[in-house]
N, C-alpha and C. Protein backbone atom coordinates (compact mmCIF):
# COMPACT_ATOMS: atom_id res chain seq x y z
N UNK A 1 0.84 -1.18 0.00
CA UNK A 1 0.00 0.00 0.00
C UNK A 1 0.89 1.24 0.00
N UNK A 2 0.43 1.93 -0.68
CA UNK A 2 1.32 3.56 -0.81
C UNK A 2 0.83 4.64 0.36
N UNK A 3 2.24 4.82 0.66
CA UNK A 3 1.58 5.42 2.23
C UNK A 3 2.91 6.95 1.85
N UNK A 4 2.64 8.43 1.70
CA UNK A 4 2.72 9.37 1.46
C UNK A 4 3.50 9.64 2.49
N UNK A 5 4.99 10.68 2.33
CA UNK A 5 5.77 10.93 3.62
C UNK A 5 4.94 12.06 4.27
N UNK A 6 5.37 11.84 5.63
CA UNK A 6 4.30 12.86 7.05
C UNK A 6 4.61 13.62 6.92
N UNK A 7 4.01 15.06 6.49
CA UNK A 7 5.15 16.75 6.36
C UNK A 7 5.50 16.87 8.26
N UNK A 8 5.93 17.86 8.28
CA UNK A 8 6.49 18.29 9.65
C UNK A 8 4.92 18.84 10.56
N UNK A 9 4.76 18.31 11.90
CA UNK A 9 3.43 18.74 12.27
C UNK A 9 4.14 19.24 13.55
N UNK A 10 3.20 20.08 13.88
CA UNK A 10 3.38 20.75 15.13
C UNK A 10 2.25 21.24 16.06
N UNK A 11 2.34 21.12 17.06
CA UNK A 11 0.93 21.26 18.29
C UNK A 11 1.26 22.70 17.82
N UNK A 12 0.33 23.47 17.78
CA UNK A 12 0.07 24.98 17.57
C UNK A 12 0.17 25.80 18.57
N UNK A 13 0.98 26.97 18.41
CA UNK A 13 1.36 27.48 19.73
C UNK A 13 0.00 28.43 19.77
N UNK A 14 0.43 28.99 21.32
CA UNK A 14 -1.33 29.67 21.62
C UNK A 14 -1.04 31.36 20.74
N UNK A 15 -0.37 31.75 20.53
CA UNK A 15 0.18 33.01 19.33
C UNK A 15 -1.02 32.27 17.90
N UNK A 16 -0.75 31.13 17.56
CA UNK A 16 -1.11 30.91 16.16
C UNK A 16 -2.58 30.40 16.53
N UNK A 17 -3.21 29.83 17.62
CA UNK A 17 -4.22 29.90 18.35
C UNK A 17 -5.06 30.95 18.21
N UNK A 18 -4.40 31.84 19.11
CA UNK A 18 -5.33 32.82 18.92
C UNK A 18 -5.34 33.68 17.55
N UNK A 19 -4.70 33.82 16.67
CA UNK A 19 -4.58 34.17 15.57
C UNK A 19 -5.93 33.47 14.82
N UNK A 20 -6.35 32.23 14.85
CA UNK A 20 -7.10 31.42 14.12
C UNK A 20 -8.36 32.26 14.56
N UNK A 21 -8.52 32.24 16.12
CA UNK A 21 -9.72 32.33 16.87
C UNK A 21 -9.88 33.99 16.61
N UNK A 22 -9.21 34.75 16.21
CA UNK A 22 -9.74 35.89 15.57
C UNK A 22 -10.07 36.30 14.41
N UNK A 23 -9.82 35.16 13.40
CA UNK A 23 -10.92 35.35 12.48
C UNK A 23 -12.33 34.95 12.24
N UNK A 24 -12.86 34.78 13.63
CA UNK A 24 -13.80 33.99 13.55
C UNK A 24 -15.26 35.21 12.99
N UNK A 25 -15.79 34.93 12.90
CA UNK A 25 -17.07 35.98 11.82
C UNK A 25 -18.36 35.59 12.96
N UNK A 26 -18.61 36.53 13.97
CA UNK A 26 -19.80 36.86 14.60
C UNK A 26 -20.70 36.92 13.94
N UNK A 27 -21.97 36.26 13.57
CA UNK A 27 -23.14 37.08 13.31
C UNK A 27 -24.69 37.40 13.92
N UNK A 28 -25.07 38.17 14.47
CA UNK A 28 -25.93 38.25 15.10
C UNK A 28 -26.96 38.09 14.49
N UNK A 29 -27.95 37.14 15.27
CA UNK A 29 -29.55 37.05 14.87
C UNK A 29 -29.98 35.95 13.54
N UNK A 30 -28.91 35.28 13.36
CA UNK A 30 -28.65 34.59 12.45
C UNK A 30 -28.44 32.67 12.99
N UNK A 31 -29.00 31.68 12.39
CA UNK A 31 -30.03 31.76 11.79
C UNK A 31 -31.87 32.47 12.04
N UNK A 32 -31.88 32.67 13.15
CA UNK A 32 -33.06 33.14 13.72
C UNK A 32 -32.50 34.12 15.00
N UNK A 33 -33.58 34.89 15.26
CA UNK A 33 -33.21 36.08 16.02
C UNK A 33 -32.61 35.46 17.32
N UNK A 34 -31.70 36.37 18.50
CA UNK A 34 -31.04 35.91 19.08
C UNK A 34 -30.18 34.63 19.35
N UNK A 35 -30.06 34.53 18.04
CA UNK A 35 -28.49 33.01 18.08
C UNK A 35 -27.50 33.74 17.79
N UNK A 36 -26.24 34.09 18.08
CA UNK A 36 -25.29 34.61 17.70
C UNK A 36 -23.99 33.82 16.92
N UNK A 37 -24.38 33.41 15.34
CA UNK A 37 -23.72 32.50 14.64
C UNK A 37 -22.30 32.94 15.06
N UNK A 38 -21.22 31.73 14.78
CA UNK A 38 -20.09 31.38 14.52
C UNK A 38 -19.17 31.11 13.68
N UNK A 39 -18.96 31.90 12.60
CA UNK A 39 -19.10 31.81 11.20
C UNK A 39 -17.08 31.13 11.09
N UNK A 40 -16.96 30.00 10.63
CA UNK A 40 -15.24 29.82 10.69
C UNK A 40 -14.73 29.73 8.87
N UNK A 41 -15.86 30.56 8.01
CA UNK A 41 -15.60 30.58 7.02
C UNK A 41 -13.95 31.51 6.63
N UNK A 42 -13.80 32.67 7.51
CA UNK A 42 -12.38 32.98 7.33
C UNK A 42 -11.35 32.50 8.01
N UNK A 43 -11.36 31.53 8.65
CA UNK A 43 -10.81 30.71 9.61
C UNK A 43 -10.05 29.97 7.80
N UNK A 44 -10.71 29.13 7.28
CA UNK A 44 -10.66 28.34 6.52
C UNK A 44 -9.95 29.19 5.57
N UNK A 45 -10.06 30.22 5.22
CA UNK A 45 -9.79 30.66 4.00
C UNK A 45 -8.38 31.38 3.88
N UNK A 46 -7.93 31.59 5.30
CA UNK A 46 -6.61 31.63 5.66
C UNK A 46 -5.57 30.48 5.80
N UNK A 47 -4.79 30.44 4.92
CA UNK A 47 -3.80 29.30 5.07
C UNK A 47 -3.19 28.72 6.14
N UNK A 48 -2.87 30.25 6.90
CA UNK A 48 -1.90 29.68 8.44
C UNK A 48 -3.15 29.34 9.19
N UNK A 49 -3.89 29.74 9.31
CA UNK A 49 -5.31 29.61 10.51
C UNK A 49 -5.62 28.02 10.02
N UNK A 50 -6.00 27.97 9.43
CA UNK A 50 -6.47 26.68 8.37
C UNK A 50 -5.69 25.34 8.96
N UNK A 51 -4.12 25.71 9.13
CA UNK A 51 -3.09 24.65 9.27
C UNK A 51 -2.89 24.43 10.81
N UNK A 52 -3.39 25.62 10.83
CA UNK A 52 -3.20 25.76 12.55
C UNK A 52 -4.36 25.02 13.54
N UNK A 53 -5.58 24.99 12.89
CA UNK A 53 -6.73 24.38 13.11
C UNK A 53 -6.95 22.87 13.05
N UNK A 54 -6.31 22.88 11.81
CA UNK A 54 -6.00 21.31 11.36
C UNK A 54 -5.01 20.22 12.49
N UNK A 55 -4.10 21.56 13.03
CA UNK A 55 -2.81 20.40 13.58
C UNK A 55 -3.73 20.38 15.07
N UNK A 56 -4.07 21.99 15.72
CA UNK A 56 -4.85 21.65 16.43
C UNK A 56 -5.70 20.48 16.85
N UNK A 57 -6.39 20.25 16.06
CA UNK A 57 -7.79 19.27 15.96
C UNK A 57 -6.89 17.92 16.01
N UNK A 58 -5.55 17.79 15.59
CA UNK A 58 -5.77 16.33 15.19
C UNK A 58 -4.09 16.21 16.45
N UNK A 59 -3.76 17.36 17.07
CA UNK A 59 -2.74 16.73 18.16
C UNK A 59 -2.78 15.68 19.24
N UNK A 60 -4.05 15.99 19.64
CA UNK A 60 -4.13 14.91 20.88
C UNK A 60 -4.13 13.12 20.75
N UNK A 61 -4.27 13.03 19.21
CA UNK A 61 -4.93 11.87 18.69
C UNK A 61 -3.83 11.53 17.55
N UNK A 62 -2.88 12.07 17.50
CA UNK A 62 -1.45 11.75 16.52
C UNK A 62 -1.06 10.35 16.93
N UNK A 63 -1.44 9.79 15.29
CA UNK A 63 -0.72 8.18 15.63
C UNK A 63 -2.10 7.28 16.28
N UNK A 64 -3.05 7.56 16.43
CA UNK A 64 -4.28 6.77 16.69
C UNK A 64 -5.16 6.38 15.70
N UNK A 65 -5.07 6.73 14.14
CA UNK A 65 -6.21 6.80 14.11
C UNK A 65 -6.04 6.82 12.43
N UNK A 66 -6.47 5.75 11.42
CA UNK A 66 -6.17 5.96 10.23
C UNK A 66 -7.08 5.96 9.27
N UNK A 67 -8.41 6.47 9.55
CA UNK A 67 -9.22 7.21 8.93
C UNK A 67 -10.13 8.01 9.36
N UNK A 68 -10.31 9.52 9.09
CA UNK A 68 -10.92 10.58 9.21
C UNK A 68 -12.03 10.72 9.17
N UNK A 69 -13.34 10.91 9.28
CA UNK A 69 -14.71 10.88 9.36
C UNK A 69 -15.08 12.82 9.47
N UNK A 70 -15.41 13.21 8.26
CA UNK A 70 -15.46 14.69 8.75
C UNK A 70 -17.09 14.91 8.53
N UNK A 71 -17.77 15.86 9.14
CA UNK A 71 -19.41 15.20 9.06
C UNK A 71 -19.87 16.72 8.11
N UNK A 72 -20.77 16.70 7.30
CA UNK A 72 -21.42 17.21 6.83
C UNK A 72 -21.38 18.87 6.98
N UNK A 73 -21.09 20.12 7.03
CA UNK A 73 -19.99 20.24 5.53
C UNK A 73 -18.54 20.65 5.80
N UNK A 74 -18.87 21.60 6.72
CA UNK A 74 -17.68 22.57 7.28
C UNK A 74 -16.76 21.19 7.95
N UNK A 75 -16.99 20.08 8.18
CA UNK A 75 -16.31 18.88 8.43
C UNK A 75 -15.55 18.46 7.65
N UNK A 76 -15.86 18.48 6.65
CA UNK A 76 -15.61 17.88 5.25
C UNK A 76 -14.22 18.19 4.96
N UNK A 77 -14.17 19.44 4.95
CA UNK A 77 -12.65 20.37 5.11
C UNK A 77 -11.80 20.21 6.28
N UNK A 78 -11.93 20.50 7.06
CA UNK A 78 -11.17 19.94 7.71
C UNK A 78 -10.61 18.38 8.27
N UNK A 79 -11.73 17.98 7.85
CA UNK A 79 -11.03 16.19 7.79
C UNK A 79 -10.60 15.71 6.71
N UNK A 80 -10.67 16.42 5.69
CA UNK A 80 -9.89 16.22 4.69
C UNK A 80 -8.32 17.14 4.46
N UNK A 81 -8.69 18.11 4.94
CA UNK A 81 -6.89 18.66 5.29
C UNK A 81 -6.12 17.61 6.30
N UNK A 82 -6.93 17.62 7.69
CA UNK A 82 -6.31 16.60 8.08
C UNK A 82 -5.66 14.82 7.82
N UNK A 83 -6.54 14.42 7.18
CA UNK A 83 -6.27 13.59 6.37
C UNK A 83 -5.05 13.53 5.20
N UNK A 84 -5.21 14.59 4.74
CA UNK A 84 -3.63 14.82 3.77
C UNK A 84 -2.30 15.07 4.76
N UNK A 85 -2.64 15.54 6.22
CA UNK A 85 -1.61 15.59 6.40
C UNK A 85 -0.77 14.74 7.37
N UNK A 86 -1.76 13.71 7.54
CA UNK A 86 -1.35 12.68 8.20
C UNK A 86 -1.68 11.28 7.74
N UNK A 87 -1.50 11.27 5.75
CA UNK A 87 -1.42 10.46 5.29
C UNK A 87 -2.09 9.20 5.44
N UNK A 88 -3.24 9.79 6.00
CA UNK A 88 -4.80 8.95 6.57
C UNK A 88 -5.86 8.69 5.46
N UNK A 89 -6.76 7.87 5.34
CA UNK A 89 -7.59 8.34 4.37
C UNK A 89 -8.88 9.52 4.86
N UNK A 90 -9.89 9.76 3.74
CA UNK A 90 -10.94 10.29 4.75
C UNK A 90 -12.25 9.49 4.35
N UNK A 91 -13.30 9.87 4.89
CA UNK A 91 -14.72 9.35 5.12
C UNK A 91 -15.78 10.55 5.23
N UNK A 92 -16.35 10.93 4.14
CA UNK A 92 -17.55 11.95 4.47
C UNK A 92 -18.61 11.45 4.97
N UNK A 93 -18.88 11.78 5.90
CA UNK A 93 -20.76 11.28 6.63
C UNK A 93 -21.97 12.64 6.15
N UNK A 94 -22.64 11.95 5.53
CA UNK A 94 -23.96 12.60 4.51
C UNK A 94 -25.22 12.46 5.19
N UNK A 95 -25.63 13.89 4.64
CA UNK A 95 -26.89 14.20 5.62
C UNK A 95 -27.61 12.89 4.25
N UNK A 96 -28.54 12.32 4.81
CA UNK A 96 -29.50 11.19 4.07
C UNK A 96 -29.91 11.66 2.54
N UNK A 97 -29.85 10.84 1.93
CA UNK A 97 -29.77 10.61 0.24
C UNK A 97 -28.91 11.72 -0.48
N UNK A 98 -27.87 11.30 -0.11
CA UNK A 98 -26.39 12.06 -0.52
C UNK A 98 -25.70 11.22 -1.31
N UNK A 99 -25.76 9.53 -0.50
CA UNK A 99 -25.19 8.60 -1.10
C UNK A 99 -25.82 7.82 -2.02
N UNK A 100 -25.06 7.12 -3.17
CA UNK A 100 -26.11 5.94 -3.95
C UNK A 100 -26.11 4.49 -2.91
N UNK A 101 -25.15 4.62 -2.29
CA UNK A 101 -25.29 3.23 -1.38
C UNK A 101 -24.57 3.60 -0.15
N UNK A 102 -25.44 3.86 0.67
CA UNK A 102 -24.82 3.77 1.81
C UNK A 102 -24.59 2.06 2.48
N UNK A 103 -23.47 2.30 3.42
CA UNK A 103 -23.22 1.78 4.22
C UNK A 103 -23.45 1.01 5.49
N UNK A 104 -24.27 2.47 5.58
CA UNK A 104 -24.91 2.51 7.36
C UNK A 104 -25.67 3.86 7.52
N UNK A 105 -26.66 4.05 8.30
CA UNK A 105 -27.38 5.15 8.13
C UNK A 105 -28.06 5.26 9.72
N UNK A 106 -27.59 6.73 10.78
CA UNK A 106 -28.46 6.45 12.30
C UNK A 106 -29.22 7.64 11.52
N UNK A 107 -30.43 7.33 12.36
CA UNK A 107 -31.65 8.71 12.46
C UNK A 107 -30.96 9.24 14.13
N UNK A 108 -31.28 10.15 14.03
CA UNK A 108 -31.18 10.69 15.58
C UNK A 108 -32.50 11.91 15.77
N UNK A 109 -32.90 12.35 17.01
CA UNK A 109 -33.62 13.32 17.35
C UNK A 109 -32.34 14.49 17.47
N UNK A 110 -32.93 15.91 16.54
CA UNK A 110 -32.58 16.96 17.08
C UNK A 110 -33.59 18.21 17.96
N UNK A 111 -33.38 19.02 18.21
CA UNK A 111 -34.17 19.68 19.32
C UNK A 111 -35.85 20.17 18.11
N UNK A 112 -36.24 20.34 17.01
CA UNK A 112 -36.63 20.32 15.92
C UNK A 112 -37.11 19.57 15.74
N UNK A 113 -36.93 18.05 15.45
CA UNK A 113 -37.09 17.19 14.74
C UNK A 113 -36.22 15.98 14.31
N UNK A 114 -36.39 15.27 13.54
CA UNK A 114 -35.10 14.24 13.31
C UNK A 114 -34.14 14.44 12.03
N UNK A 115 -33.24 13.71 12.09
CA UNK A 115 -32.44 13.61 10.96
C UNK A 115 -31.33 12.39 10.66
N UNK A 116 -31.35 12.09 9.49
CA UNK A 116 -30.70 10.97 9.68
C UNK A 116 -28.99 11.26 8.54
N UNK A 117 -28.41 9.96 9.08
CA UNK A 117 -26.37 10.39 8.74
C UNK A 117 -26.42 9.06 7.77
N UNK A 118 -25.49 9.20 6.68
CA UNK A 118 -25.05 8.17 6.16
C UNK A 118 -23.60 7.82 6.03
N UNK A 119 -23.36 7.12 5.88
CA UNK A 119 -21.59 6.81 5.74
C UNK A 119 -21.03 5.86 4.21
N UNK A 120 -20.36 6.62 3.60
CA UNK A 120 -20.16 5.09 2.37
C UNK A 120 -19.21 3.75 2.76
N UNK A 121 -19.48 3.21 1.84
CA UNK A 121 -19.17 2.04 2.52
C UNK A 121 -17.27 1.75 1.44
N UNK A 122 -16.69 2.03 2.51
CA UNK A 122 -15.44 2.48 2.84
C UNK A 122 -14.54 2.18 4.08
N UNK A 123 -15.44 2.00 5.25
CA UNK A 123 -14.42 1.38 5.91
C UNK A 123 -14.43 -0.23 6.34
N UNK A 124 -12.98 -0.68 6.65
CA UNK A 124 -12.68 -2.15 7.21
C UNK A 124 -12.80 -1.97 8.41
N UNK A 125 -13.26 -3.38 9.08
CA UNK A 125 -12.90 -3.12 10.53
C UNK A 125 -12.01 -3.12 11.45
N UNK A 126 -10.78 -2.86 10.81
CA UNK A 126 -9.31 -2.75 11.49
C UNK A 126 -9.78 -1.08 11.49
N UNK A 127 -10.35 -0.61 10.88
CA UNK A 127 -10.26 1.21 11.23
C UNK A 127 -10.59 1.60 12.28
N UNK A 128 -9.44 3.04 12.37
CA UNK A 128 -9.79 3.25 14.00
C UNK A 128 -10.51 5.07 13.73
N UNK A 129 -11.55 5.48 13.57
CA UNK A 129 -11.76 6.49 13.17
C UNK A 129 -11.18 7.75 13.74
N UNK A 130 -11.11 8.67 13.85
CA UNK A 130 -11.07 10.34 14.26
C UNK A 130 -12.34 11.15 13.55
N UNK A 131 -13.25 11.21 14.32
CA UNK A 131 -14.37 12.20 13.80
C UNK A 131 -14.29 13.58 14.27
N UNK A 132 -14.04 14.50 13.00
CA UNK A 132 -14.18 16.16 13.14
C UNK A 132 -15.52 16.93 12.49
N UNK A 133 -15.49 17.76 13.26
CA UNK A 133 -16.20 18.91 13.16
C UNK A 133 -16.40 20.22 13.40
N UNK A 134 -17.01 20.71 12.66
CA UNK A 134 -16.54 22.89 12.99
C UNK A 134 -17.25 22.53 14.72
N UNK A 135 -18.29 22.33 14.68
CA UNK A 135 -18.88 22.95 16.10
C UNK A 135 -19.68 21.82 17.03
N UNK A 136 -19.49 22.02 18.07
CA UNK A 136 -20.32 21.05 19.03
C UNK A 136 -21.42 21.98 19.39
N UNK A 137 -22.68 21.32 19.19
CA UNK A 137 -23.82 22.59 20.00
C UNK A 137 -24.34 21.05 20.72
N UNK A 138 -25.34 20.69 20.30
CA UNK A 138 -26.31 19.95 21.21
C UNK A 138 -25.64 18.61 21.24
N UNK A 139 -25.08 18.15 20.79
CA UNK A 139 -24.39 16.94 20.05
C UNK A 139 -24.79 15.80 19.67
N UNK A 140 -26.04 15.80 19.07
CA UNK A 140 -26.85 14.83 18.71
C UNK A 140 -25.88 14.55 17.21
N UNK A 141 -25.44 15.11 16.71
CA UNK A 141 -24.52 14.69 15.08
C UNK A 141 -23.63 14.02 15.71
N UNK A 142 -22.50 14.59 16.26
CA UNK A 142 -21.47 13.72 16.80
C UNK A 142 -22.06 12.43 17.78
N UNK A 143 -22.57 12.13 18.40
CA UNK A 143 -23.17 11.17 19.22
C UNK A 143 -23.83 10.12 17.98
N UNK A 144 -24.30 10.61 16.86
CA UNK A 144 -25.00 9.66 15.90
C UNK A 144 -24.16 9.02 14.75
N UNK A 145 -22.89 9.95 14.77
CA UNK A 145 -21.56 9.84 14.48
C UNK A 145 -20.98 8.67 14.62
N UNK A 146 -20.83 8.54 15.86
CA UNK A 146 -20.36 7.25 16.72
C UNK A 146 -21.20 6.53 16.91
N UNK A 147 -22.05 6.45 16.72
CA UNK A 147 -23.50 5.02 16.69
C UNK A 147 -22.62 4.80 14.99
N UNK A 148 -22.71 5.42 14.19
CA UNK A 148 -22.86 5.45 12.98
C UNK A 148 -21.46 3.86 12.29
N UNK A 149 -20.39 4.39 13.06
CA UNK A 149 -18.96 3.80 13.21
C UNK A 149 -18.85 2.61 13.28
N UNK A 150 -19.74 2.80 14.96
CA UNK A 150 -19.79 1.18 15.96
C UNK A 150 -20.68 0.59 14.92
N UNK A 151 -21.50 0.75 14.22
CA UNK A 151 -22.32 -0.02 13.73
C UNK A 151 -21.68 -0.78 12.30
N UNK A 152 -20.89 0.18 11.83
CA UNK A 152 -20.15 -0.45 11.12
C UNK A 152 -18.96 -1.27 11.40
N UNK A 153 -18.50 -1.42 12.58
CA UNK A 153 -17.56 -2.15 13.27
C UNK A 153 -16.60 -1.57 13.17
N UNK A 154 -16.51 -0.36 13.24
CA UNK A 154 -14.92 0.62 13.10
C UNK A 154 -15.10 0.79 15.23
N UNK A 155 -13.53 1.42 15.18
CA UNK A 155 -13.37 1.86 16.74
C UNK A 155 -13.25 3.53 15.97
N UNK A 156 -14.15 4.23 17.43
CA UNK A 156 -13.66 5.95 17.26
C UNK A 156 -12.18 6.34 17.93
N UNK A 157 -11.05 6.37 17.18
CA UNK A 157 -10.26 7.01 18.18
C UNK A 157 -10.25 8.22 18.72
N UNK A 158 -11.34 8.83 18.69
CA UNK A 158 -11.92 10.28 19.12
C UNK A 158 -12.87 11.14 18.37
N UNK A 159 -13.26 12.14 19.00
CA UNK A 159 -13.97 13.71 18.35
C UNK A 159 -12.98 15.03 18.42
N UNK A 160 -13.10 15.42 17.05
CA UNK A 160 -12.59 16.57 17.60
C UNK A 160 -13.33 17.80 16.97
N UNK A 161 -13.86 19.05 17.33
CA UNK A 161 -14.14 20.32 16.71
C UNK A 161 -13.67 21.61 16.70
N UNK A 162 -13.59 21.93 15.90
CA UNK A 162 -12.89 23.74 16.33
C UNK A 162 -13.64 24.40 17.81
N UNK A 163 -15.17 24.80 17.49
CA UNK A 163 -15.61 25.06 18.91
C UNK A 163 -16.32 24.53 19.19
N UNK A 164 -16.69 24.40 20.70
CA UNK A 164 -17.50 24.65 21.62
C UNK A 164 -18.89 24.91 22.35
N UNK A 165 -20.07 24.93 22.18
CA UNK A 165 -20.75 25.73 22.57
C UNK A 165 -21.60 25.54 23.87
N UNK A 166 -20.45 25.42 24.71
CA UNK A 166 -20.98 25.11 26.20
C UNK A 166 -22.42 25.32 26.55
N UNK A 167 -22.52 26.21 27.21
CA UNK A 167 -24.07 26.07 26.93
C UNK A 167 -25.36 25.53 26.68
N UNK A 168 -25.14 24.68 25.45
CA UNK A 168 -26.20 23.98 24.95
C UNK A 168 -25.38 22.35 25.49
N UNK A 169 -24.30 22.00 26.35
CA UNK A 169 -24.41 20.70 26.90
C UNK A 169 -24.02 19.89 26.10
N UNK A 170 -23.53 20.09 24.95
CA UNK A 170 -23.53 19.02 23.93
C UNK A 170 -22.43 17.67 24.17
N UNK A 171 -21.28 17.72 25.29
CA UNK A 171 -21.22 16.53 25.54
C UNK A 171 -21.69 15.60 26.70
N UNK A 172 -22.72 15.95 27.02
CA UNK A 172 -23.56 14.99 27.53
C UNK A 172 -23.89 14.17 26.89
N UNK A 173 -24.54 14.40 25.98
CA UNK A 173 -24.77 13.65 24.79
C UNK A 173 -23.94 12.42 23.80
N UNK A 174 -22.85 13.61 23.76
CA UNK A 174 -21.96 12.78 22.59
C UNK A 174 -20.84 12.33 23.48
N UNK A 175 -20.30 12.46 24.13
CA UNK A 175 -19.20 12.01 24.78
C UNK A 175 -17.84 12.74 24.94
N UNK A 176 -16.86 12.20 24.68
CA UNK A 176 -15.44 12.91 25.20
C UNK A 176 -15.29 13.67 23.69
N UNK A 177 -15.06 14.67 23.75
CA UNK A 177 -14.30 15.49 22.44
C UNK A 177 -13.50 16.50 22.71
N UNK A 178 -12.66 16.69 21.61
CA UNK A 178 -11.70 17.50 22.31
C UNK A 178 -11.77 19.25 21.13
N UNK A 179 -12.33 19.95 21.55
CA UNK A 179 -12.61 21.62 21.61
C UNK A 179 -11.57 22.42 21.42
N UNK A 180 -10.99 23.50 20.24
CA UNK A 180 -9.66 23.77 20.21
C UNK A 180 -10.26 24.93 21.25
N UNK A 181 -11.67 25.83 20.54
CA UNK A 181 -12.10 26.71 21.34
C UNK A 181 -13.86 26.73 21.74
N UNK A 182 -14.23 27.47 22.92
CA UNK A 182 -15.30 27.11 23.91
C UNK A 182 -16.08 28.91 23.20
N UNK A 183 -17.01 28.75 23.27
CA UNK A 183 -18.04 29.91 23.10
C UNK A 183 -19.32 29.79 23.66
C-alpha cells in the first residue's frame, strides 16, 4: 500500500491559536433572532489559521487513528486537510440521500425534529476512526456519528471540533471530544 511521507506537524502554539480564533465571523440574529452565529468561514480561507486548526484538531490523537470521518460540511474540510496531512484516508458522513449506497445510516432526534447520517461504505474493521467537526452545540450529530462507526464495526479514536458551545451541553450527549475553542 502507498503510504505518502508525514510533512512536519506541530501542536500549535497559543500566538497561532489565537490568531485562528480571531478570524472567527460573529453574526448576530442569524439563523433566527437571538443566536449569535459562529461563522469559521475565514478561519478556513486563511492558510496559516487553516493549518493551525488542522494540527490543532488532530494533536491529541497523533498516531491513533487511520481514517478521518469529517461530518457534513464545514467537516468535510477539515477532515480532509487533516487527512492529507497525516497520510490517513478520509470518510464523508452525509446528511440522508447524498449517497447511492450507503453503508450505514443512524436517524437521531434533534431539538426540531429528526435527521438521519449516512456513511459510504469504505471502511474495514481494522479502522480506527477520528471524527471532526466545525462545532459542538447539542451533540446529537457527533453522538450519531459514533452510533454510525460502531455499527459499522470501526473503533472511534476520538472527536474533535474547532468550537464549543458550552451552553447547549452538547457533551452529555456525545461524549469525550476534544474543543480547540469554547463559546
Amino acid at each position: 500500500m502507498f503510504s505518502p511521507p508525514s510533512p512536519q506537524l506541530s501542536t500549535p502554539s497559543p500566538e497561532r491559536l489565537a490568531h485562528a480564533q480571531s478570524l472567527f465571523a460573529a453574526t448576530p440574529d442569524f439563523p433566527e433572532p437571538g443566536v449569535l452565529f459562529q461563522d469559521i468561514s475565514p478561519v478556513l480561507a486563511d492558510p496559516a489559521a487553516l493549518r493551525t486548526v488542522a494540527e490543532g484538531l488532530l494533536a491529541p490523537f497523533a498516531g491513533s487513528f487511520d481514517m478521518v470521518a469529517g461530518i457534513e460540511a464545514r467537516g468535510f474540510t477539515l477532515a480532509g486537510m487533516i487527512a492529507a496531512l497525516t497520510g490517513t484516508g478520509f470518510m464523508p458522513i452525509r446528511k440522508a440521500g447524498k449517497l447511492p449506497a450507503p453503508a450505514g445510516r443512524v436517524e437521531y432526534t434533534l431539538e426540531y425534529g429528526t435527521a438521519v447520517i449516512e456513511a459510504p461504505d469504505v471502511l474495514k474493521p481494522e479502522h480506527r476512526v477520528l471524527i471532526v467537526d466545525d462545532v459542538l452545540a447539542t451533540g446529537g450529530t457527533l453522538a450519531a456519528t459514533r452510533e454510525l462507526i460502531a455499527q459499522l464495526d470501526c473503533q472511534v479514536a476520538g472527536a474533535a471540533v474547532v468550537l464549543e458551545i458550552e451552553a447547549l451541553g452538547g457533551r452529555e450527549l456525545c461524549g469525550q471530544v476534544h474543543a480547540l475553542f469554547q463559546g
